[in-house]
Protein backbone atom coordinates (compact mmCIF):
# COMPACT_ATOMS: atom_id res chain seq x y z
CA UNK A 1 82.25 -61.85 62.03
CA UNK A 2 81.09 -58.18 61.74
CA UNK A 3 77.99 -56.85 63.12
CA UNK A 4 76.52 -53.89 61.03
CA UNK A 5 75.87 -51.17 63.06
CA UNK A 6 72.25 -49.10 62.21
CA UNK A 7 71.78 -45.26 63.78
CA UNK A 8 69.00 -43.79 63.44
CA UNK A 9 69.33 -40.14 63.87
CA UNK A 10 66.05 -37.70 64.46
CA UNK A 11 66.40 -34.98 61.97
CA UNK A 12 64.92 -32.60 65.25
CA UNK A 13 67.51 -32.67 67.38
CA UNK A 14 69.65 -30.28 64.74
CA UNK A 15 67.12 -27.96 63.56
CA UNK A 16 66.16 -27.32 67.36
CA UNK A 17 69.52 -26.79 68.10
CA UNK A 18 69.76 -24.70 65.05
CA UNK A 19 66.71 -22.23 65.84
CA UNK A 20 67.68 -21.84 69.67
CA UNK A 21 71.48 -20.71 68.42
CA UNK A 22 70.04 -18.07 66.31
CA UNK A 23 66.47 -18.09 66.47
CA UNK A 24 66.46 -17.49 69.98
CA UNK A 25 64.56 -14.13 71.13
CA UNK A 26 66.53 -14.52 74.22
CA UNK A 27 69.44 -14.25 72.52
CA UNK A 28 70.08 -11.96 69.72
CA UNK A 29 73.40 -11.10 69.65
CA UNK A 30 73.86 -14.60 68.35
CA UNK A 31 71.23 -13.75 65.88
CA UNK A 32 73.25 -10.72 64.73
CA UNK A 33 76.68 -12.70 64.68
CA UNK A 34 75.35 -15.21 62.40
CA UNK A 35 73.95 -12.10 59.85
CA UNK A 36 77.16 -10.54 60.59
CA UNK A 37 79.73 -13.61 59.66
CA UNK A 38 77.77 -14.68 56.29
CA UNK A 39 77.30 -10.88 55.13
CA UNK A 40 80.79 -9.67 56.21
CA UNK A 41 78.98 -7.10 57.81
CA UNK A 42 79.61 -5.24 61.44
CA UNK A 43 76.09 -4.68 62.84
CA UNK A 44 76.03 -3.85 66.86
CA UNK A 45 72.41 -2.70 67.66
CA UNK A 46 70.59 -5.55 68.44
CA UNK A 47 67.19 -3.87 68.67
CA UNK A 48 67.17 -3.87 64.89
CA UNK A 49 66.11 -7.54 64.73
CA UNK A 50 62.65 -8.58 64.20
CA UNK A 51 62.44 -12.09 64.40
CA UNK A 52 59.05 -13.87 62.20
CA UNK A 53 60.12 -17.51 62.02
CA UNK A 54 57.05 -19.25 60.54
CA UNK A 55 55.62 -22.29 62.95
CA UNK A 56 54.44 -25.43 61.82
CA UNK A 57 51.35 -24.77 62.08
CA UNK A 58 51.39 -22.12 59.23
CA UNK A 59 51.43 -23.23 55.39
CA UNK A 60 50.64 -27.37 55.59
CA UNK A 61 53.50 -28.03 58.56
CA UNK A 62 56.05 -25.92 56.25
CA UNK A 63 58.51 -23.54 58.05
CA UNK A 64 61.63 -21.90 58.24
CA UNK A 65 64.10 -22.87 60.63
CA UNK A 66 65.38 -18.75 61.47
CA UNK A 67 63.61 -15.69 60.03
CA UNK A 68 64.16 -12.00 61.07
CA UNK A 69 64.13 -8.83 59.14
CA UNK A 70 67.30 -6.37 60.56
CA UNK A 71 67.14 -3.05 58.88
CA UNK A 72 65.16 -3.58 55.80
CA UNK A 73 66.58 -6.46 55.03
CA UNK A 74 64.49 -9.97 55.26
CA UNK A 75 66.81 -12.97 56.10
CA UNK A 76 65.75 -16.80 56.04
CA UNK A 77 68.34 -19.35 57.17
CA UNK A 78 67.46 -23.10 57.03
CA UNK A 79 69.63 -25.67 58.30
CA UNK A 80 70.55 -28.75 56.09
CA UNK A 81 70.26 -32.47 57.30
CA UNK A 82 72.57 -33.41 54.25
CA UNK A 83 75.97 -31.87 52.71
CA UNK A 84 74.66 -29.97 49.09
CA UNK A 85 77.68 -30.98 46.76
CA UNK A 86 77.83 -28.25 44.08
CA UNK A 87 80.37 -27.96 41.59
């Protein structure tokens, strides 16, 4: 006899992890290595970072998950609980 096996997983735990990777003011050479990586791009000066990740408390509990602007350029990541399957 098998016993299913239910896991319940708190969606938190990844977008936290998510945001203090590269949302982290404390850190943002990790900020600039994710920009970097996904625009193929070789930025070193990490004073060029302004970080404005909106809090829950802004716009009905909406937010972003990572939000900076690095030279005039305004960049929104948001992580994703579920695998997007695009053709």
């Amino acid at each position: 006899m098998s016993k299913e096996l239910h896991v319940t997983i708190n969606p938190k735990y990844k977008d936290r992890l998510f945001y203090r990777l590269f949302g982290s003011k404390e850190h943002p050479e990790w900020t600039l290595s994710l920009y970097n990586a996904i625009n193929n791009s070789s930025y070193t000066d990490v004073n060029t970072i302004e970080f404005n990740t909106l809090e829950d408390a802004l716009y009905l509990g909406m937010k972003n998950d990572v939000s900076f602007i690095i030279q005039e350029f305004l960049c929104v990541f948001e992580h994703q609980l579920c695998k997007a399957l695009h053709n």
